[in-house]
PDB file of N, CA and C in Angstrom:
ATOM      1  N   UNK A   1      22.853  10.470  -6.760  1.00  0.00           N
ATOM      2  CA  UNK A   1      21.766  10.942  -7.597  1.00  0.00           C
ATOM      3  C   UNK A   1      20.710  11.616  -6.733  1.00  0.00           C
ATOM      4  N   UNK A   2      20.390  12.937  -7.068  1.00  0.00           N
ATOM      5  CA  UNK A   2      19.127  13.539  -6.413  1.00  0.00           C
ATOM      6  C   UNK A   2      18.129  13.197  -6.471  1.00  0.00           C
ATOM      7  N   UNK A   3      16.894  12.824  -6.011  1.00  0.00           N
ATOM      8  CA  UNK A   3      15.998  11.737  -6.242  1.00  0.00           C
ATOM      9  C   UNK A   3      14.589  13.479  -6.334  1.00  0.00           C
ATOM     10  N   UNK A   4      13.803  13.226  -7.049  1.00  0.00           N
ATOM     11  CA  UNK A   4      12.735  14.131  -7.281  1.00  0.00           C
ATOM     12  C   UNK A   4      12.061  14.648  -6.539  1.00  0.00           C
ATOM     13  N   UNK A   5      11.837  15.558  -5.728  1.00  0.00           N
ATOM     14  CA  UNK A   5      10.796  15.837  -4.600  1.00  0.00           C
ATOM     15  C   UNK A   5       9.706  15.918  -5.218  1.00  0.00           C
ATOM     16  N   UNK A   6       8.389  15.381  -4.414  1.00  0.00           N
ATOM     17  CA  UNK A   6       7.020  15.348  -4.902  1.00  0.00           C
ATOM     18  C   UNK A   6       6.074  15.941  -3.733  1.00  0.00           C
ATOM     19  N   UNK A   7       5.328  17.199  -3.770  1.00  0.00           N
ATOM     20  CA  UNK A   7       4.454  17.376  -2.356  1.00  0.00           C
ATOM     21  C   UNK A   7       3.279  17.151  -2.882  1.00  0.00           C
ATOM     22  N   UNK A   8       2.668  16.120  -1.703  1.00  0.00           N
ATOM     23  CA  UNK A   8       1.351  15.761  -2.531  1.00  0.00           C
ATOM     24  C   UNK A   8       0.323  16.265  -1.438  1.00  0.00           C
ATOM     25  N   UNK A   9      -0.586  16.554  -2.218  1.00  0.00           N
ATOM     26  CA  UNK A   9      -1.556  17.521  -1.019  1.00  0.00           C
ATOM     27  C   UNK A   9      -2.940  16.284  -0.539  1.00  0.00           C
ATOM     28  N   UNK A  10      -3.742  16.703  -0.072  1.00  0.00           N
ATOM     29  CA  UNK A  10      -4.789  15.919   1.016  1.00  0.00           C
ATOM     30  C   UNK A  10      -5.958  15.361  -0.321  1.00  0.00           C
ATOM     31  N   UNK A  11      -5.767  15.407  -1.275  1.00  0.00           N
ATOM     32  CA  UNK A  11      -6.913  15.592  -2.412  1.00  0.00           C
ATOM     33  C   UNK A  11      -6.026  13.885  -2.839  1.00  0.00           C
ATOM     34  N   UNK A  12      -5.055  14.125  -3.102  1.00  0.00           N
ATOM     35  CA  UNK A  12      -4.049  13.022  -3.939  1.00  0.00           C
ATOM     36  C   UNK A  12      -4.110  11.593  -2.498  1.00  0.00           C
ATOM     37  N   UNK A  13      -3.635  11.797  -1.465  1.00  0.00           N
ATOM     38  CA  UNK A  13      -3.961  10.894  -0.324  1.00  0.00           C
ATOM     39  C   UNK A  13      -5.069  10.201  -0.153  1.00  0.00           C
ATOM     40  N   UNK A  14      -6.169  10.920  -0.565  1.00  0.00           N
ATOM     41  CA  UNK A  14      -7.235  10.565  -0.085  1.00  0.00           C
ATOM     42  C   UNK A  14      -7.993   9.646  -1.080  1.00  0.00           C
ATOM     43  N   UNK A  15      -7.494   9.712  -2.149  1.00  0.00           N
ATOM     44  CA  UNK A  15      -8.098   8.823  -3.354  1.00  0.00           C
ATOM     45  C   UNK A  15      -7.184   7.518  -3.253  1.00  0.00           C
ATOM     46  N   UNK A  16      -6.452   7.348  -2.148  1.00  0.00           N
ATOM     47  CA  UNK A  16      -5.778   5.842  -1.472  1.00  0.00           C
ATOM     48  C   UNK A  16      -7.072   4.935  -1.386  1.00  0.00           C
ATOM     49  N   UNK A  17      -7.524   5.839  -0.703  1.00  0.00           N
ATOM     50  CA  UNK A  17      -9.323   5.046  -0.715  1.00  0.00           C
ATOM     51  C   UNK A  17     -10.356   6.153  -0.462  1.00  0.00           C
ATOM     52  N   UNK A  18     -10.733   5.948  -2.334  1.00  0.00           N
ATOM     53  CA  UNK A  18     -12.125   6.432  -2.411  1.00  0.00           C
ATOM     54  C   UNK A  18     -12.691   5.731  -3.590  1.00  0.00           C
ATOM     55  N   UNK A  19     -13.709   4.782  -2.562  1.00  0.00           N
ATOM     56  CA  UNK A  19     -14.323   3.672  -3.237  1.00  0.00           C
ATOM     57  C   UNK A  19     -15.354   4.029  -4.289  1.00  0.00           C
ATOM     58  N   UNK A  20     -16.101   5.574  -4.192  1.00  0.00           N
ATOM     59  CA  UNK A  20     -17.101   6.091  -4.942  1.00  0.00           C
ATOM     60  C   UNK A  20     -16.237   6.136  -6.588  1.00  0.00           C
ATOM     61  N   UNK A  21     -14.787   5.861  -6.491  1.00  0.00           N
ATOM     62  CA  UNK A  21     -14.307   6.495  -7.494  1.00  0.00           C
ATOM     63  C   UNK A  21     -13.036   5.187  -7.359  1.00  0.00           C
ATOM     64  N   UNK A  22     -13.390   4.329  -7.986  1.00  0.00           N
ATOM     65  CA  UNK A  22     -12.595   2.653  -7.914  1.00  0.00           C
ATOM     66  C   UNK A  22     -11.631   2.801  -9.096  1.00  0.00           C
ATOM     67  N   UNK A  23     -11.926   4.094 -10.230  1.00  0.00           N
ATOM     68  CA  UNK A  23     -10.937   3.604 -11.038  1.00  0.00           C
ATOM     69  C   UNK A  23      -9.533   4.741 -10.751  1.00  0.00           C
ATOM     70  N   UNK A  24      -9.761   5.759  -9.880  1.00  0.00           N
ATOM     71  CA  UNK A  24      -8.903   7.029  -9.431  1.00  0.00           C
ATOM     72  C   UNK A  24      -8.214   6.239  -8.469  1.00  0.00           C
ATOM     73  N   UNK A  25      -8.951   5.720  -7.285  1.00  0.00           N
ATOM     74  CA  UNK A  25      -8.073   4.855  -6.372  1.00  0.00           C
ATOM     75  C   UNK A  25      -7.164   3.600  -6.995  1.00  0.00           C
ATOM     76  N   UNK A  26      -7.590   2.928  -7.748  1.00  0.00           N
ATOM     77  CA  UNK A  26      -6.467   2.268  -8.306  1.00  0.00           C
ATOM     78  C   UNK A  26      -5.820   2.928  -8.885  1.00  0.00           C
ATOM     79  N   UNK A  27      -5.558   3.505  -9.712  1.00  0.00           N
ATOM     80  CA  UNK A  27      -3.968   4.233 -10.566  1.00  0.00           C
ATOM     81  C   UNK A  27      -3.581   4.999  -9.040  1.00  0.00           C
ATOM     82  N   UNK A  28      -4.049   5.627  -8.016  1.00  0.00           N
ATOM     83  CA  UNK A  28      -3.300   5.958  -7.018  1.00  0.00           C
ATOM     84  C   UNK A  28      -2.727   5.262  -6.232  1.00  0.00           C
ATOM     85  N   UNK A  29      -3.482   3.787  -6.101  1.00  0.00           N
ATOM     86  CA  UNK A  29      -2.494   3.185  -5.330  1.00  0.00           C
ATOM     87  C   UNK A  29      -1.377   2.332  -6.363  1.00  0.00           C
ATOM     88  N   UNK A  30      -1.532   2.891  -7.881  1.00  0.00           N
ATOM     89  CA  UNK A  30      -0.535   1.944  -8.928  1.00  0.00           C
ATOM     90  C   UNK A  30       0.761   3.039  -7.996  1.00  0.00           C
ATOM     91  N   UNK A  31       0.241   4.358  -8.289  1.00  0.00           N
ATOM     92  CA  UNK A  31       1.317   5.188  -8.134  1.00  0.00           C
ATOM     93  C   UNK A  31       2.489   5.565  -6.983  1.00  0.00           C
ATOM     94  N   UNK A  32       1.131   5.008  -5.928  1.00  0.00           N
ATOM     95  CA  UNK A  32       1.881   5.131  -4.251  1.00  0.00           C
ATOM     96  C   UNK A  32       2.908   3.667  -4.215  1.00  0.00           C
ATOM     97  N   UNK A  33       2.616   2.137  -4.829  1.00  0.00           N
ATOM     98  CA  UNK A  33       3.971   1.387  -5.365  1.00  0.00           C
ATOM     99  C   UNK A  33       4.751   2.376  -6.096  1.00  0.00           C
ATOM    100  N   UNK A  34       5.175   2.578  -6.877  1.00  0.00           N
ATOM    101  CA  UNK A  34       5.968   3.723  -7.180  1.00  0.00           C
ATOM    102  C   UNK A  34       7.047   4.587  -5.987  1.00  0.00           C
ATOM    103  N   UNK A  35       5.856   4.994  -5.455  1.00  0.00           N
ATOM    104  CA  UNK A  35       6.931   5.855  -4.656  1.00  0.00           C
ATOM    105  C   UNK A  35       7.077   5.516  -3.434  1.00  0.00           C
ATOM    106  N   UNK A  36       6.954   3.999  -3.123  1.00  0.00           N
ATOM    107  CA  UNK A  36       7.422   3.128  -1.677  1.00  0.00           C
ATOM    108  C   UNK A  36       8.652   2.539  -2.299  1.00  0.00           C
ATOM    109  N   UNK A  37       9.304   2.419  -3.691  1.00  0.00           N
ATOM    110  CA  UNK A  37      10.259   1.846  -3.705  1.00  0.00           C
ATOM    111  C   UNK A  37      11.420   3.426  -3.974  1.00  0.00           C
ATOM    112  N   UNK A  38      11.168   4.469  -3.472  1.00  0.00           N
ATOM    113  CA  UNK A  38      12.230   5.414  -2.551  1.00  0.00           C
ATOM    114  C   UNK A  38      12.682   6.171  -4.296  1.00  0.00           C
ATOM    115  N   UNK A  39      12.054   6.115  -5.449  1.00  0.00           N
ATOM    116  CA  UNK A  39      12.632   6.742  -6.116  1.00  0.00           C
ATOM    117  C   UNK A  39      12.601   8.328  -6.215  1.00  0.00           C
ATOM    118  N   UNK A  40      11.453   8.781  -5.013  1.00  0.00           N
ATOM    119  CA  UNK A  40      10.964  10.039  -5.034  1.00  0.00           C
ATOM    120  C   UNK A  40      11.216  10.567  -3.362  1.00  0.00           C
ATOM    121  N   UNK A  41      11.184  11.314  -3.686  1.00  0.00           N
ATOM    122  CA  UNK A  41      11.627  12.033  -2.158  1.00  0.00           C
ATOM    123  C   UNK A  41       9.938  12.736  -1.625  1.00  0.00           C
ATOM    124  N   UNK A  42       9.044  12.242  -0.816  1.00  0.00           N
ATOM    125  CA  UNK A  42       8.001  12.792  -0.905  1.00  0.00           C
ATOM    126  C   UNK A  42       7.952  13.570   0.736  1.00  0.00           C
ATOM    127  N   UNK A  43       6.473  14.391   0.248  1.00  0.00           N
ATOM    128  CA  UNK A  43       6.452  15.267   0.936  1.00  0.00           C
ATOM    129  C   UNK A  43       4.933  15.642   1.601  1.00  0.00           C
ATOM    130  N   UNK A  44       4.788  15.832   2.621  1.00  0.00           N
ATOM    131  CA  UNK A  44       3.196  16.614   2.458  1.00  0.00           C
ATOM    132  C   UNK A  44       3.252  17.632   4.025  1.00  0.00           C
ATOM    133  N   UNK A  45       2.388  18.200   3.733  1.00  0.00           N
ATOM    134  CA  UNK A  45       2.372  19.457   5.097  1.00  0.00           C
ATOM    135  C   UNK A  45       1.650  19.328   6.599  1.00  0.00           C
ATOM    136  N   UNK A  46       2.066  19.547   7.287  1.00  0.00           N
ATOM    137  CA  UNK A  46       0.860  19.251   8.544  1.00  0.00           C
ATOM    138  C   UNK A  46      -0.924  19.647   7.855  1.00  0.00           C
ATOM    139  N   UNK A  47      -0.784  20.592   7.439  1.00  0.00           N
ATOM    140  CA  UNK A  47      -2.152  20.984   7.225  1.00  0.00           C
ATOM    141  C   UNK A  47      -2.995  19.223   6.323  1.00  0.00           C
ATOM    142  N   UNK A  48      -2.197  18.564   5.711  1.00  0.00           N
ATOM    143  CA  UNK A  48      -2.936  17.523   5.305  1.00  0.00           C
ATOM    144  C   UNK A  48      -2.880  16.597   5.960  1.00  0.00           C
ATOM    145  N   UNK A  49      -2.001  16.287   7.067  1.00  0.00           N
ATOM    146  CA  UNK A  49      -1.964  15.629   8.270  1.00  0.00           C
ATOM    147  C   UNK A  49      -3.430  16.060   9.090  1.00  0.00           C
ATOM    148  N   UNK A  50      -3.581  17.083   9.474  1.00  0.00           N
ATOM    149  CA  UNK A  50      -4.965  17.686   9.794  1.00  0.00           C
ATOM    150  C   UNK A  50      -6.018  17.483   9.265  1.00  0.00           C
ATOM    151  N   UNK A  51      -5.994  17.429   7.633  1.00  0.00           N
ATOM    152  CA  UNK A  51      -6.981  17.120   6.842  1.00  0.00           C
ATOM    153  C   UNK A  51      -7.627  15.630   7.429  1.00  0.00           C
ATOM    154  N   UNK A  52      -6.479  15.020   6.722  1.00  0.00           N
ATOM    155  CA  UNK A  52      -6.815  13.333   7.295  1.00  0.00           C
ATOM    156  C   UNK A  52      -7.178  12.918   8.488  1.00  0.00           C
ATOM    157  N   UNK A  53      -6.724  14.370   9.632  1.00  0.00           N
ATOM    158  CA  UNK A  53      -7.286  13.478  10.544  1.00  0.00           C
ATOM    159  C   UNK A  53      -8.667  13.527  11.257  1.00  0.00           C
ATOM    160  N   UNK A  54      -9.377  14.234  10.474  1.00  0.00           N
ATOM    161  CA  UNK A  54     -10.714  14.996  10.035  1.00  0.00           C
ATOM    162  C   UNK A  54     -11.528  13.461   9.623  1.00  0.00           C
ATOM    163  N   UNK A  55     -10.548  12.834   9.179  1.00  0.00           N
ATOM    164  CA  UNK A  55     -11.723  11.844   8.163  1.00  0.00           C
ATOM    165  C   UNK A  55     -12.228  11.178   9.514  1.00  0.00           C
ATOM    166  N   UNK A  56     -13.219  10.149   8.672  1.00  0.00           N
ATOM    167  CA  UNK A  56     -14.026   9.169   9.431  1.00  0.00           C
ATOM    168  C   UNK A  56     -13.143   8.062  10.069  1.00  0.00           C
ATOM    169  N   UNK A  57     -12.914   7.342  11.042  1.00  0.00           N
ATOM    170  CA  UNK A  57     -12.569   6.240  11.646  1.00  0.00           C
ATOM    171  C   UNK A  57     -11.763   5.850  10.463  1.00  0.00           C
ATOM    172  N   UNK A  58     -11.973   4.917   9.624  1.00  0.00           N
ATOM    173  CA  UNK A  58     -11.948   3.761   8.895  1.00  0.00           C
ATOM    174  C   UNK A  58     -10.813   4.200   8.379  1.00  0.00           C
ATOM    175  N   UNK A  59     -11.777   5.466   7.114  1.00  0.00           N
ATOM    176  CA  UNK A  59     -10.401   5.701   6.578  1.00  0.00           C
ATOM    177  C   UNK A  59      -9.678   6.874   6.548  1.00  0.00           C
ATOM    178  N   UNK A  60      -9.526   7.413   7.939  1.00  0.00           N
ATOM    179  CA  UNK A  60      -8.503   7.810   8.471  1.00  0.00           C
ATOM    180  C   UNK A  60      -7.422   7.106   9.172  1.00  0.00           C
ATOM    181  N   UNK A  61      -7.787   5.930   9.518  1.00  0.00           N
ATOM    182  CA  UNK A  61      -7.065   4.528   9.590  1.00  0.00           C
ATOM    183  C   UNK A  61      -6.165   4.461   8.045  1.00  0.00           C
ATOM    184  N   UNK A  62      -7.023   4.187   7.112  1.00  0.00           N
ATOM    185  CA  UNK A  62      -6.268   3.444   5.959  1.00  0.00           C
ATOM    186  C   UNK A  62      -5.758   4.483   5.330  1.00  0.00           C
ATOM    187  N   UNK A  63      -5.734   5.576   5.349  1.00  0.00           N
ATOM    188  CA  UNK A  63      -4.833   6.797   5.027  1.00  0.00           C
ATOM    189  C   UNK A  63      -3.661   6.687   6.134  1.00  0.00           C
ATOM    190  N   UNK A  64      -3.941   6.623   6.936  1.00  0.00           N
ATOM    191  CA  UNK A  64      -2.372   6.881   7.788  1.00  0.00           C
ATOM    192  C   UNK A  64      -1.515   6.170   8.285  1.00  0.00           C
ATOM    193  N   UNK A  65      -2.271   4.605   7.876  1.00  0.00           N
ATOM    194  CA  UNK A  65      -1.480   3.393   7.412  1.00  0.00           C
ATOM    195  C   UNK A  65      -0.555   3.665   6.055  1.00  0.00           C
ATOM    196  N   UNK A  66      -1.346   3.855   5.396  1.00  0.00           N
ATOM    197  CA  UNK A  66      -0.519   4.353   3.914  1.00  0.00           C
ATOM    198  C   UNK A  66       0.976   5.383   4.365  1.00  0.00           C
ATOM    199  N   UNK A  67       0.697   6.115   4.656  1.00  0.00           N
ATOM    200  CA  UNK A  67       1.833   7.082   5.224  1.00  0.00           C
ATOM    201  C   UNK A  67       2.817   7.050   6.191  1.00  0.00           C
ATOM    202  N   UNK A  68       2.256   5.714   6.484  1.00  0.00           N
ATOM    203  CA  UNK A  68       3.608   5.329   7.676  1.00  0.00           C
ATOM    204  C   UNK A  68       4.467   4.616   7.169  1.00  0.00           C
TER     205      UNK A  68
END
């Protein structure tokens, strides 16, 4: 079975944690369970690798925990 490709850009990552906005970060992290149990084939570009690594300490930490 071909499993769905999904490219998710630096906007969608980043609401992993964004506490200003508690009810966006939860349904994103409902969604990122979702796609740790491999039903999606995901994707994202260096350029949002770059993005993230722009962020602040913390959570550029807890973003790239997420992605590993």
């Amino acid at each position: 079975m071909n499993r769905i490709k999904i490219y998710l850009d630096t906007s969608v990552i980043s609401y992993l944690d964004q506490r200003d906005a508690p009810e966006q970060m939860n349904e994103t992290r409902e969604v990122w369970e979702i796609f740790k149990k491999g039903r999606y084939e995901i994707f994202i570009s260096d350029v949002v690798v770059y993005e993230i690594n722009k962020c602040g300490v913390e959570k550029r930490k807890t973003l790239l925990d997420y992605l590993d």
